[in-house]
C-alpha atoms as a PDB file:
ATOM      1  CA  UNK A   1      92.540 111.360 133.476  1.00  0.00           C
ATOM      2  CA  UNK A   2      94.434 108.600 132.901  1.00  0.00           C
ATOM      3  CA  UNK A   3      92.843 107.352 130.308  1.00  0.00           C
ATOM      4  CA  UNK A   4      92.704 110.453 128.109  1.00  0.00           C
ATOM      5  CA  UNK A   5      96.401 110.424 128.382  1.00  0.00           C
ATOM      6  CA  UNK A   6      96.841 106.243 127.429  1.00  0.00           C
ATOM      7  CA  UNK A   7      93.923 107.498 124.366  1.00  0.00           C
ATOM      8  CA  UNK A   8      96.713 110.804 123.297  1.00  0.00           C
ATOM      9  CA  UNK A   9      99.875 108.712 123.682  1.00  0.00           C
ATOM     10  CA  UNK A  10      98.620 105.551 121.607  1.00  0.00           C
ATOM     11  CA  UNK A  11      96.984 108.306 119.301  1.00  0.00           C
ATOM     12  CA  UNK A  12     100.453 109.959 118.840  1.00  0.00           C
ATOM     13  CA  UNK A  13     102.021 106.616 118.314  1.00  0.00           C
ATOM     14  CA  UNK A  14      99.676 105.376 115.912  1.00  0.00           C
ATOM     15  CA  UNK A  15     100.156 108.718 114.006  1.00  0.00           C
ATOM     16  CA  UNK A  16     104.248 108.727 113.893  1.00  0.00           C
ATOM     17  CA  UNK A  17     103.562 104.796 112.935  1.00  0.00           C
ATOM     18  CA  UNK A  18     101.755 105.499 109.755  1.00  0.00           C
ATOM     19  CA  UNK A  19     103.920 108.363 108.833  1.00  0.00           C
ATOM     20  CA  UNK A  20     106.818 106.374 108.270  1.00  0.00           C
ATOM     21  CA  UNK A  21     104.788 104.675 105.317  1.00  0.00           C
ATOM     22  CA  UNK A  22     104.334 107.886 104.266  1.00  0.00           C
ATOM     23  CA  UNK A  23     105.624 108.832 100.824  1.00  0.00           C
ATOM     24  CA  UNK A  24     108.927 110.937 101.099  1.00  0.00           C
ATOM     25  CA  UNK A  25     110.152 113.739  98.316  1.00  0.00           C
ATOM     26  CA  UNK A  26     112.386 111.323  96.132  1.00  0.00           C
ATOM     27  CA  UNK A  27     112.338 107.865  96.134  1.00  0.00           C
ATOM     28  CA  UNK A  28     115.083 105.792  94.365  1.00  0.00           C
ATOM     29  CA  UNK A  29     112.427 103.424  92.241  1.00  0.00           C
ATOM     30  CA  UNK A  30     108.899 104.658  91.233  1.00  0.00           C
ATOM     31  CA  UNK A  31     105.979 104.229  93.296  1.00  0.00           C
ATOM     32  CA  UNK A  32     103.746 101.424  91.315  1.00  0.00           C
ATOM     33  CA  UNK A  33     100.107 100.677  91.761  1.00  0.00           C
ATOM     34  CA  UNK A  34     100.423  98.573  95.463  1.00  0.00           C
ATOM     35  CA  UNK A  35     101.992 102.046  96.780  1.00  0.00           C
ATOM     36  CA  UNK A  36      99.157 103.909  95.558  1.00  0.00           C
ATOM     37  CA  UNK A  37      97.051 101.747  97.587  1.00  0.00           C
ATOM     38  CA  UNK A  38      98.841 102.662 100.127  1.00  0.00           C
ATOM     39  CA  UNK A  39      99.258 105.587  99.981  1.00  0.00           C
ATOM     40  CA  UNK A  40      95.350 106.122  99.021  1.00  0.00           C
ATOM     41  CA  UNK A  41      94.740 104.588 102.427  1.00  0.00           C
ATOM     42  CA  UNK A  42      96.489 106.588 104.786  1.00  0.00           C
ATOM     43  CA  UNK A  43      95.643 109.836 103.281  1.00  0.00           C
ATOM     44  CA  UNK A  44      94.431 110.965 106.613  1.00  0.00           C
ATOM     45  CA  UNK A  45      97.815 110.054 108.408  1.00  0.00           C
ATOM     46  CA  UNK A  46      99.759 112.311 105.930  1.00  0.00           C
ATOM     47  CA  UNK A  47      97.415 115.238 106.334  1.00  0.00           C
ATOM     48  CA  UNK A  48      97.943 115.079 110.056  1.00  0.00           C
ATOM     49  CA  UNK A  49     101.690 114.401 109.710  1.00  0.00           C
ATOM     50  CA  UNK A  50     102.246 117.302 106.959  1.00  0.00           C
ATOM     51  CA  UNK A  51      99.968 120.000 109.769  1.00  0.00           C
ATOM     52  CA  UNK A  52     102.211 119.193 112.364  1.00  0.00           C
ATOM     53  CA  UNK A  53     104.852 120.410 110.422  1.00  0.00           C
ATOM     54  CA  UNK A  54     106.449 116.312 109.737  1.00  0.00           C
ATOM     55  CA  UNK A  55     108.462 116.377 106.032  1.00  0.00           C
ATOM     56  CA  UNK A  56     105.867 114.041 103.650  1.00  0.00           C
ATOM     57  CA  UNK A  57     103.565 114.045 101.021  1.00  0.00           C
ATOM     58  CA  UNK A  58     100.062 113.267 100.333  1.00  0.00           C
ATOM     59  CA  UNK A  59     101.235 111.219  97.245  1.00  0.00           C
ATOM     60  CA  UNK A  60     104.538 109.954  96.035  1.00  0.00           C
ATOM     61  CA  UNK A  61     106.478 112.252  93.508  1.00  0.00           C
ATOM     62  CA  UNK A  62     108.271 109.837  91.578  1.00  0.00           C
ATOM     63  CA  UNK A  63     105.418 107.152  90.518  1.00  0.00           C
ATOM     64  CA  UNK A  64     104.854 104.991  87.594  1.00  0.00           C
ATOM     65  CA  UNK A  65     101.883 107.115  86.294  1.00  0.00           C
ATOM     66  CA  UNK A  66      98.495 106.343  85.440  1.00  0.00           C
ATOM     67  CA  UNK A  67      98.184 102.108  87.458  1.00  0.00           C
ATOM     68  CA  UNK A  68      99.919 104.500  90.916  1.00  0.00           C
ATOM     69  CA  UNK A  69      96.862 106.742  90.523  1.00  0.00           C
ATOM     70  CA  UNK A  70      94.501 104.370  90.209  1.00  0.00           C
ATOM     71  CA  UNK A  71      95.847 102.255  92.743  1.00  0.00           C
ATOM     72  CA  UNK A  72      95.572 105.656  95.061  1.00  0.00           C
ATOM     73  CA  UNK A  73      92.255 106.537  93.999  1.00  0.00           C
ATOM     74  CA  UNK A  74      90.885 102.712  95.461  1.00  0.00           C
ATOM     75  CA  UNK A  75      93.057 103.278  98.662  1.00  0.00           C
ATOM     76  CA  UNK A  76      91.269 106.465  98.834  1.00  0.00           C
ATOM     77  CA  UNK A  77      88.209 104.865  98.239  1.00  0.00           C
ATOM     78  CA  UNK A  78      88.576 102.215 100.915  1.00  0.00           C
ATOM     79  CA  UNK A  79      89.538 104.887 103.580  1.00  0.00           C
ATOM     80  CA  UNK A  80      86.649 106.977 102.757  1.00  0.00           C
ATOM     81  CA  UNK A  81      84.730 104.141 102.846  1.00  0.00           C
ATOM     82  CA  UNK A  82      83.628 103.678  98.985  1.00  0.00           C
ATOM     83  CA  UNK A  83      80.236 103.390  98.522  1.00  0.00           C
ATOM     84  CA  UNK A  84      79.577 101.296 101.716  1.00  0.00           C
ATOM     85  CA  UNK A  85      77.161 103.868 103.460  1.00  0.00           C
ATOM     86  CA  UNK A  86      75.025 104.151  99.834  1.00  0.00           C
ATOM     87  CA  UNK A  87      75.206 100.406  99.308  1.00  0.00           C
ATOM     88  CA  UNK A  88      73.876  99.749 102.911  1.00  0.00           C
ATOM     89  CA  UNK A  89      70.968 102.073 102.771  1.00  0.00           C
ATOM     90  CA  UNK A  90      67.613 100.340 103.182  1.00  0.00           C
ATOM     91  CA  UNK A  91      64.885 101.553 100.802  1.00  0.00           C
ATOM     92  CA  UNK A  92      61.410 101.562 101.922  1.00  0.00           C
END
């Protein structure tokens, strides 16, 4: 029991953690192509952040354009894993 409760708290922790990283509705300068890295990576954080009802996005509003979105598209990539599970596929 106790250790379902130590897994939920550091679970809960890690989440509010990574949601402070994660992009708010204005930001003063625009989000470049390192943000969209970031923000690519801890798509899953967001999603859980914006269901339980915390006030972010999935990506930043005010970005620099096309270099944030490819920058999110590889941070998506790395937290999807890429193409790590095709690439490690043994053919017989």
């Amino acid at each position: 029991m106790k250790t379902k409760s130590v897994f939920f708290g550091s679970l809960l922790l890690i989440l509010l953690l990574f949601n402070s990283c994660a992009p708010s509705y204005y930001e003063e300068s625009p989000a470049g192509f390192l943000w969209g890295i970031w923000h690519g990576f801890i798509i899953f954080f967001s999603t859980l952040g914006k269901l339980f009802g915390f006030d972010v996005l999935i990506s930043a509003e005010h970005n620099s354009g096309w270099s944030y979105w490819l920058g999110y598209l590889i941070g998506l990539s790395m937290a999807l894993g890429g193409g790590s599970k095709a690439a490690s596929r043994k053919k017989h």
